[in-house]
Protein backbone atom coordinates (compact mmCIF):
# COMPACT_ATOMS: atom_id res chain seq x y z
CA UNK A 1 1.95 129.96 52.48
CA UNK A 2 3.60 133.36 51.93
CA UNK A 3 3.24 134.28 55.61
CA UNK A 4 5.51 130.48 56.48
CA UNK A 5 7.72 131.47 53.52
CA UNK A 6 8.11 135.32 53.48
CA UNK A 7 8.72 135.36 56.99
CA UNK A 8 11.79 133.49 57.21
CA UNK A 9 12.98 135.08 54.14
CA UNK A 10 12.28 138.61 55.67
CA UNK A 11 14.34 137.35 58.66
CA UNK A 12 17.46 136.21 56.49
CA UNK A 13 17.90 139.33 55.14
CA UNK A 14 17.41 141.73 58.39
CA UNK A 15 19.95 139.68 60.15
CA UNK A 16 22.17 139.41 57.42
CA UNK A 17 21.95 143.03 57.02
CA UNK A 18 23.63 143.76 60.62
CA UNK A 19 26.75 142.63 60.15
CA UNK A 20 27.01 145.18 56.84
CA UNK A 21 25.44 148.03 58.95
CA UNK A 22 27.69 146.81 61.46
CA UNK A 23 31.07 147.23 59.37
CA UNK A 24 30.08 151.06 58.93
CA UNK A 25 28.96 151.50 62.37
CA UNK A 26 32.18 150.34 64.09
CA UNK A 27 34.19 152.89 61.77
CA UNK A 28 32.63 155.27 63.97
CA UNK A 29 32.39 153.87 67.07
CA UNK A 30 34.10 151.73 69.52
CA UNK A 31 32.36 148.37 69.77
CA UNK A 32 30.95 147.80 73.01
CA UNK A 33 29.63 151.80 73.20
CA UNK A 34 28.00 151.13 69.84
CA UNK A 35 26.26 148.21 71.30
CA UNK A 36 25.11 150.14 74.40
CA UNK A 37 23.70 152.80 72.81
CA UNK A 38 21.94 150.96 70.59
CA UNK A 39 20.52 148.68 73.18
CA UNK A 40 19.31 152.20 75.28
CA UNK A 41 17.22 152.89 72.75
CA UNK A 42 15.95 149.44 71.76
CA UNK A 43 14.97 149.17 75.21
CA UNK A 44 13.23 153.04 75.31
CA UNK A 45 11.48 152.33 71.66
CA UNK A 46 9.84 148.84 73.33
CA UNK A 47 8.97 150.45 76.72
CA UNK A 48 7.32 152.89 74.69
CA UNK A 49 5.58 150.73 72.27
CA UNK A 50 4.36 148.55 75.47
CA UNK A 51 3.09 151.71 77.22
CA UNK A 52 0.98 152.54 74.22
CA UNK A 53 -0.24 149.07 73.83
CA UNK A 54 -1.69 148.62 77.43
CA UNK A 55 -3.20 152.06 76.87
CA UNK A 56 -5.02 151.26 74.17
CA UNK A 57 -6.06 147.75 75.56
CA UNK A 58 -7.32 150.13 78.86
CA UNK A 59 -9.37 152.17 76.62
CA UNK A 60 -10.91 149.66 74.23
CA UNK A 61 -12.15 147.77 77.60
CA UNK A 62 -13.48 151.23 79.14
CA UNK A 63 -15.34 151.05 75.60
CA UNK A 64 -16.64 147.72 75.51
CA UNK A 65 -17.19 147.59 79.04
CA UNK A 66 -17.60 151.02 80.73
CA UNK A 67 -19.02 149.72 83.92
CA UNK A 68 -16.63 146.50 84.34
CA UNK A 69 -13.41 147.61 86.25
CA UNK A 70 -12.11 144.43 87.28
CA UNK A 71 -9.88 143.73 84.68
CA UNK A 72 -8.43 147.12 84.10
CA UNK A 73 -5.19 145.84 86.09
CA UNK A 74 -4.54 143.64 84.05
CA UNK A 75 -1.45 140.39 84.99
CA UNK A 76 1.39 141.04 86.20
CA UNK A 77 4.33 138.27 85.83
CA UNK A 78 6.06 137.22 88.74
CA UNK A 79 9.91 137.75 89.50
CA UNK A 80 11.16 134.10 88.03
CA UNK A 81 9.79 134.89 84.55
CA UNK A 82 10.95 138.37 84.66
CA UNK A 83 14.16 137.29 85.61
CA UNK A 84 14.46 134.48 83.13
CA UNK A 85 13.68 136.63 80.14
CA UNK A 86 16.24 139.04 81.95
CA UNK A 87 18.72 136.23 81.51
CA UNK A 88 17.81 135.38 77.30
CA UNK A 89 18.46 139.14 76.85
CA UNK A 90 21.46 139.27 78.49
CA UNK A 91 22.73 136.08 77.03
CA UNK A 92 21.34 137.02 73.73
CA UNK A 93 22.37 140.32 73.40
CA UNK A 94 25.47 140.58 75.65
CA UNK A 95 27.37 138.00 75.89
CA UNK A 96 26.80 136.36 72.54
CA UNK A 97 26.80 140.28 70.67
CA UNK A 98 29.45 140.95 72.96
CA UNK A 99 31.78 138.13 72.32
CA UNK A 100 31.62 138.40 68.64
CA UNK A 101 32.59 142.09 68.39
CA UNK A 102 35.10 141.59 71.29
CA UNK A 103 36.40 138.65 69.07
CA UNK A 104 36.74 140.66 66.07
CA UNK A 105 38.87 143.66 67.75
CA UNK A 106 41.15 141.24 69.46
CA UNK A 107 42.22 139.90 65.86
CA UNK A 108 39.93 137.34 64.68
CA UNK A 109 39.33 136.94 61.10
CA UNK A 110 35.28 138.18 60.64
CA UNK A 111 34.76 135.02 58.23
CA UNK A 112 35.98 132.45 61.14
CA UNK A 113 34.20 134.41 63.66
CA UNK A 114 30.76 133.93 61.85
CA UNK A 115 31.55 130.25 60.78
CA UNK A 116 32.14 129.25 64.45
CA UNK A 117 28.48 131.09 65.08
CA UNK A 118 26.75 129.65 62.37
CA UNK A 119 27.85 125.52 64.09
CA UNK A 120 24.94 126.77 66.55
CA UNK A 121 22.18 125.06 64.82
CA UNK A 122 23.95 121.50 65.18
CA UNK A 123 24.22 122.24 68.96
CA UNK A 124 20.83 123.80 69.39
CA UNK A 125 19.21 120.92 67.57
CA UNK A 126 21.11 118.21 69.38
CA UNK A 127 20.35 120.20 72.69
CA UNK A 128 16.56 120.31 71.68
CA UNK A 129 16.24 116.29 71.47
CA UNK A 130 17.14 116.12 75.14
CA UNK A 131 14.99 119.45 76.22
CA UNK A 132 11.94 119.79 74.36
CA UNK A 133 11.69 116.38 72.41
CA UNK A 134 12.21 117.26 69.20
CA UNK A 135 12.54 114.08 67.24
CA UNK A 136 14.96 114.84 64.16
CA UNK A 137 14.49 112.89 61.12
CA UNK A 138 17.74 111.20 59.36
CA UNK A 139 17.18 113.92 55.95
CA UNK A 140 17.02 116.94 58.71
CA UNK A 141 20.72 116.16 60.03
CA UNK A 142 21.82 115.44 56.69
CA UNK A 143 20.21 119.10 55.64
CA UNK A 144 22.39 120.51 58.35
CA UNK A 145 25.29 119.04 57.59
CA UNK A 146 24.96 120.17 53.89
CA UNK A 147 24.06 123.70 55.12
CA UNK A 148 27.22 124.03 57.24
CA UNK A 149 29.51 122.63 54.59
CA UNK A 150 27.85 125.26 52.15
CA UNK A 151 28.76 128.03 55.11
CA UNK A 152 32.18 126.85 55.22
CA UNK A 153 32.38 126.72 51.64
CA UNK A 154 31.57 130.49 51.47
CA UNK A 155 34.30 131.46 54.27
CA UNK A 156 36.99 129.57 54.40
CA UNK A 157 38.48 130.83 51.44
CA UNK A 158 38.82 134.33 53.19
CA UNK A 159 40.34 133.09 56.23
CA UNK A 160 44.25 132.85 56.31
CA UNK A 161 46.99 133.99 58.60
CA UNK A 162 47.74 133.54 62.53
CA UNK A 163 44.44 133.57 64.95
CA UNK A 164 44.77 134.45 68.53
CA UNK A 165 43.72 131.69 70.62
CA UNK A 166 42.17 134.10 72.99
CA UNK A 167 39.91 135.43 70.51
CA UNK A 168 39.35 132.15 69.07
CA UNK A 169 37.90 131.44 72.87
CA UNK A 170 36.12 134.23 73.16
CA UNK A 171 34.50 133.73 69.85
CA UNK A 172 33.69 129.93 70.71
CA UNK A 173 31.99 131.65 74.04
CA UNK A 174 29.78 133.29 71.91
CA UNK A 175 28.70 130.22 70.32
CA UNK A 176 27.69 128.70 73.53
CA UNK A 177 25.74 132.24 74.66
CA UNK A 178 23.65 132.02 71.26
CA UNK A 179 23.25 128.36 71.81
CA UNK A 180 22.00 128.54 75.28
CA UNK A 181 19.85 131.98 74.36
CA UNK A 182 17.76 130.30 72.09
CA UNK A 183 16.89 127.84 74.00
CA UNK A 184 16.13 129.86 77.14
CA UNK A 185 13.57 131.35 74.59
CA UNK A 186 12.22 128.65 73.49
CA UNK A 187 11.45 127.12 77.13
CA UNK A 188 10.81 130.78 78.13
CA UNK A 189 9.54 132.72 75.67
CA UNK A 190 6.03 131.50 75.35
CA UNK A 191 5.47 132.86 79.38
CA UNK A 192 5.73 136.37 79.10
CA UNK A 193 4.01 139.16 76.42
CA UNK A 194 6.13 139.37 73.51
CA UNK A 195 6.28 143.37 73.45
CA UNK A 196 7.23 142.92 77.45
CA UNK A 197 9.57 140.22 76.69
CA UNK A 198 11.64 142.12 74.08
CA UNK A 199 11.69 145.80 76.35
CA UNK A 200 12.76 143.56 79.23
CA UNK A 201 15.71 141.58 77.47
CA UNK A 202 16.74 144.92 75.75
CA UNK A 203 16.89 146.65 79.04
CA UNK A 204 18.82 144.01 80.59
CA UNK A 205 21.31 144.18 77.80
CA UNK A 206 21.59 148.13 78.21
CA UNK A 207 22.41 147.45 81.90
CA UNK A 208 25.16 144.87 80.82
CA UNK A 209 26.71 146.86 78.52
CA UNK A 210 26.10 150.22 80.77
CA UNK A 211 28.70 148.04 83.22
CA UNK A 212 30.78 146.63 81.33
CA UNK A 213 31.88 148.71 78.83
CA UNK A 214 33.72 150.96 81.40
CA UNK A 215 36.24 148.09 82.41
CA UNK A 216 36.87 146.87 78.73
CA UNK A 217 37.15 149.98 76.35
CA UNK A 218 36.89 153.97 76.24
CA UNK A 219 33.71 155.30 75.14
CA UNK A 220 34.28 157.06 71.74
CA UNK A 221 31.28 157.53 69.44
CA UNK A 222 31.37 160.03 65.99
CA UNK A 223 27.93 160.86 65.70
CA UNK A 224 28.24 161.50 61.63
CA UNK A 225 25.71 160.62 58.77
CA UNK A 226 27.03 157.22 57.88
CA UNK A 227 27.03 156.15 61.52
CA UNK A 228 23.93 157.60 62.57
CA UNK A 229 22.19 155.30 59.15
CA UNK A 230 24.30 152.36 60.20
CA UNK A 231 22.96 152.96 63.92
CA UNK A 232 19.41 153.68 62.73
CA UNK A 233 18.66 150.52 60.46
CA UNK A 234 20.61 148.39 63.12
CA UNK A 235 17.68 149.50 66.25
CA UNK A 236 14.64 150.03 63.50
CA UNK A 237 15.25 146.72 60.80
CA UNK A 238 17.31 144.08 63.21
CA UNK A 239 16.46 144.68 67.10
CA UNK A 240 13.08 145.45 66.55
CA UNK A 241 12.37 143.81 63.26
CA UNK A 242 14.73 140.81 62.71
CA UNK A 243 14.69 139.48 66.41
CA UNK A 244 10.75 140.06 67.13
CA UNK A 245 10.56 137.46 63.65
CA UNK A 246 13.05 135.38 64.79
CA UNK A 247 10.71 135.43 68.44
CA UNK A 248 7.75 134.26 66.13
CA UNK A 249 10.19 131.93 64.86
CA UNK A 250 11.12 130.25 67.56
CA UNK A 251 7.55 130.04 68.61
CA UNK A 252 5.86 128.52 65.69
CA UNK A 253 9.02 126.29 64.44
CA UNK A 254 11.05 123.67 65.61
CA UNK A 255 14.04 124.91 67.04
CA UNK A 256 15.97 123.26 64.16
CA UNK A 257 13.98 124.58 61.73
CA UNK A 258 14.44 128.42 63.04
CA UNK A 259 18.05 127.63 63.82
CA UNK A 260 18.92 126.35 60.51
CA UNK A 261 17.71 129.67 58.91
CA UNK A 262 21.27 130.68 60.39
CA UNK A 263 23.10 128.91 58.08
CA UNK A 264 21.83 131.35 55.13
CA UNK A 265 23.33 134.32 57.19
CA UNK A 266 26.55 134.15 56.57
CA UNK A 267 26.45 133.54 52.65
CA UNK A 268 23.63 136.26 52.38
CA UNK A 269 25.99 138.59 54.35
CA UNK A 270 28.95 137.92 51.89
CA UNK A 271 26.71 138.96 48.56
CA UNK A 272 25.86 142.40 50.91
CA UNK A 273 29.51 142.98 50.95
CA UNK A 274 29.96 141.81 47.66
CA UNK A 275 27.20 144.57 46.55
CA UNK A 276 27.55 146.95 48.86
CA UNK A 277 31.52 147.11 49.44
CA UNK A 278 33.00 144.97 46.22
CA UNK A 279 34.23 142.13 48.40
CA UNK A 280 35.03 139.07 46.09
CA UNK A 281 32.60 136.73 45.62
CA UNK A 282 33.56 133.50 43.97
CA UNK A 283 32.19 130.91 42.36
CA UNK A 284 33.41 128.42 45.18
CA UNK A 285 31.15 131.35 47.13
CA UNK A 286 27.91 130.99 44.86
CA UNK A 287 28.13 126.69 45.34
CA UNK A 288 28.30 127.26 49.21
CA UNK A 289 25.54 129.51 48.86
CA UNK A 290 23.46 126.79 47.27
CA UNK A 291 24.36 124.23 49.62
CA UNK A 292 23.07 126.19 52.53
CA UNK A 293 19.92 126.87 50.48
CA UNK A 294 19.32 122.70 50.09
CA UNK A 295 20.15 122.70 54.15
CA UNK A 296 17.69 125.05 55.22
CA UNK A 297 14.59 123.82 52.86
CA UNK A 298 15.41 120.40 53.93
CA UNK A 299 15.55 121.45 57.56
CA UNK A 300 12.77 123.30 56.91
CA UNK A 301 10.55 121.20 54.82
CA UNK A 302 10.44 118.24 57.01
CA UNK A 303 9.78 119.65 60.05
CA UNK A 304 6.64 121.00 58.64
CA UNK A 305 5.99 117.74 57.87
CA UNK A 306 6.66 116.41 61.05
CA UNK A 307 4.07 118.55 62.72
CA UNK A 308 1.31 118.55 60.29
C-alpha cells in the first residue's frame, strides 16, 4: 500500500520540484545549454551506473557458476529497439523540454505554458483507448475533467497580457512531444533494461541538444553556487529520480492513471514558489489545488479497480 501510494507521491514532488530548480538555473544559464549539460551528465551518471550493474551481474555468475561461461555475454538488443527508445528520449527530453523552455524565452506566460502541458493526460488517455485498449470508465473522465479545471483554476489567474502566437505554437508542440513520448514508452518501454533504456534516451537527448543548441542560442553558462544546486538536484532528484518513477509508472499503471498524476504538477509547483520565492497563492489557488487532488484519486482509484 505505501509502495502504490508513496510512489506517486514521491514522483509529484520531484517533478514539481524542476520547474523551481529550473527558475534558478536559467538565471544562470541560457536555456538550451542548461539542458545540454545537464543531459551530458545524465547520460555519463546512467552509462556508469549500467557499467557497474553488468559487472556485478558478471561476477555474481562467475560465483554461482564458476565453470558455466555461456551466459557471461549476456543479450544484446537489436537496432529497432535501440532506436525506438532513441526516439522516447529524444521526444521526451528534447523536443517536449525543449519546446517549453524555448516557449518561455520567446514570451510565453510560464502559467499558460504549463496549463497547455498539463491537457496531456486527456490526449494520452484518449490516445491509449485506440493503442493499448485501455477501457476508461465514465467516473475516470469525469476525474480528469475535474483535475484540469482544478489546474486551470490554479493558473489562470496569473496569466494576463499579449501572447505570441509563435510561442503559443511552440508550446502546443510540446504538448504533442510529451503526448506522443509517453506513449512510445509505454509500447516501448517494457523491451529494453530500464538502466539501458534511461542511459540510451539521455544520450540521445545530449546529442539533440549538442546540435541544436548551436543554431538557436549562444552558449553562456555561470557556473556559481546557486546554479551549480539548481543544476545538481535537477540531474540527481528529477532525471534520475523523478523520470526512472515515472518509468515504473508507466509500467505498472494505466497510462491514465500515471498521466493524471500530471495534473498535481502544476498546483504543487505554485505552493514551491509560493514557499520558496513568495509568489501569491490564493484561495481561488488552494480550491484548484483540491480539485486536481479529487481528479487524480479518482483517476487513480478506479483504475486499480479495473485491474484487480
Amino acid at each position: 500500500m505505501i509502495y502504490r501510494v508513496g510512489l506517486p507521491l514521491v514522483f509529484v514532488f520531484l517533478w514539481s520540484s524542476a520547474f523551481v530548480t529550473g527558475k534558478v538555473a536559467v538565471i544562470y544559464a541560457t536555456p538550451f545549454a542548461l539542458l545540454f549539460v545537464r543531459f551530458v551528465i545524465v547520460a555519463a551518471l546512467f552509462g556508469a551506473m549500467m557499467v557497474l550493474a553488468a559487472l556485478w551481474a558478471k561476477r555474481s555468475l562467475q560465483a554461482s557458476s564458476p565453470n558455466d561461461t555461456s551466459a557471461l555475454g549476456g543479450t544484446r538488443d537489436s537496432w529497432p529497439i535501440i532506436g525506438a527508445s532513441a526516439l522516447v528520449g529524444v521526444t521526451l527530453h528534447g523536443f517536449y523540454l525543449g519546446s517549453v523552455f524555448l516557449a518561455l524565452s520567446m514570451g510565453v506566460p510560464a502559467g499558460l505554458a504549463a496549463l497547455i502541458v498539463s491537457m496531456q493526460p486527456l490526449f494520452t488517455s484518449f490516445l491509449a483507448i485506440f493503442l493499448f485498449g485501455e477501457a476508461m470508465r465514465r467516473i475516470q473522465w469525469a476525474g480528469l475533467v475535474i483535475g484540469l479545471a482544478g489546474v486551470a483554476l490554479v493558473l489562470v489567474p496569473s496569466i494576463n497580457g499579449a501572447v505570441p502566437l509563435a510561442g503559443l505554437g511552440v508550446t502546443l508542440f510540446g504538448l504533442l512531444a510529451v503526448t506522443s513520448g509517453m506513449l512510445m514508452q509505454k509500447k516501448f518501454g517494457n523491451n529494453i533494461g530500464l538502466m539501458k533504456g534511461n542511459f540510451i534516451q539521455a544520450a540521445a537527448a545530449a546529442c539533440f541538444y549538442a546540435a541544436i543548441t548551436p543554431l538557436l542560442e549562444t552558449l553562456q553558462i555561470d557556473p556559481q553556487l546557486p546554479f551549480i544546486l539548481a543544476m545538481s538536484w535537477q540531474i540527481l532528484a528529477v532525471s534520475l529520480g523523478a523520470y526512472m518513477i515515472l518509468i515504473i509508472l508507466i509500467k505498472r499503471d494505466s497510462m491514465a492513471a500515471t498521466s493524471s498524476l500530471l495534473f498535481l504538477v502544476p498546483p504543487t509547483t505554485a505552493i514551491m514558489a509560493w514557499l520558496g520565492f513568495d509568489e501569491p497563492l490564493t484561495i481561488i489557488g488552494i480550491a484548484g489545488f483540491a480539485l486536481a487532488s479529487t481528479g487524480v484519486y479518482l483517476v487513480n482509484r478506479y483504475a486499480a479497480a479495473a485491474k484487480s
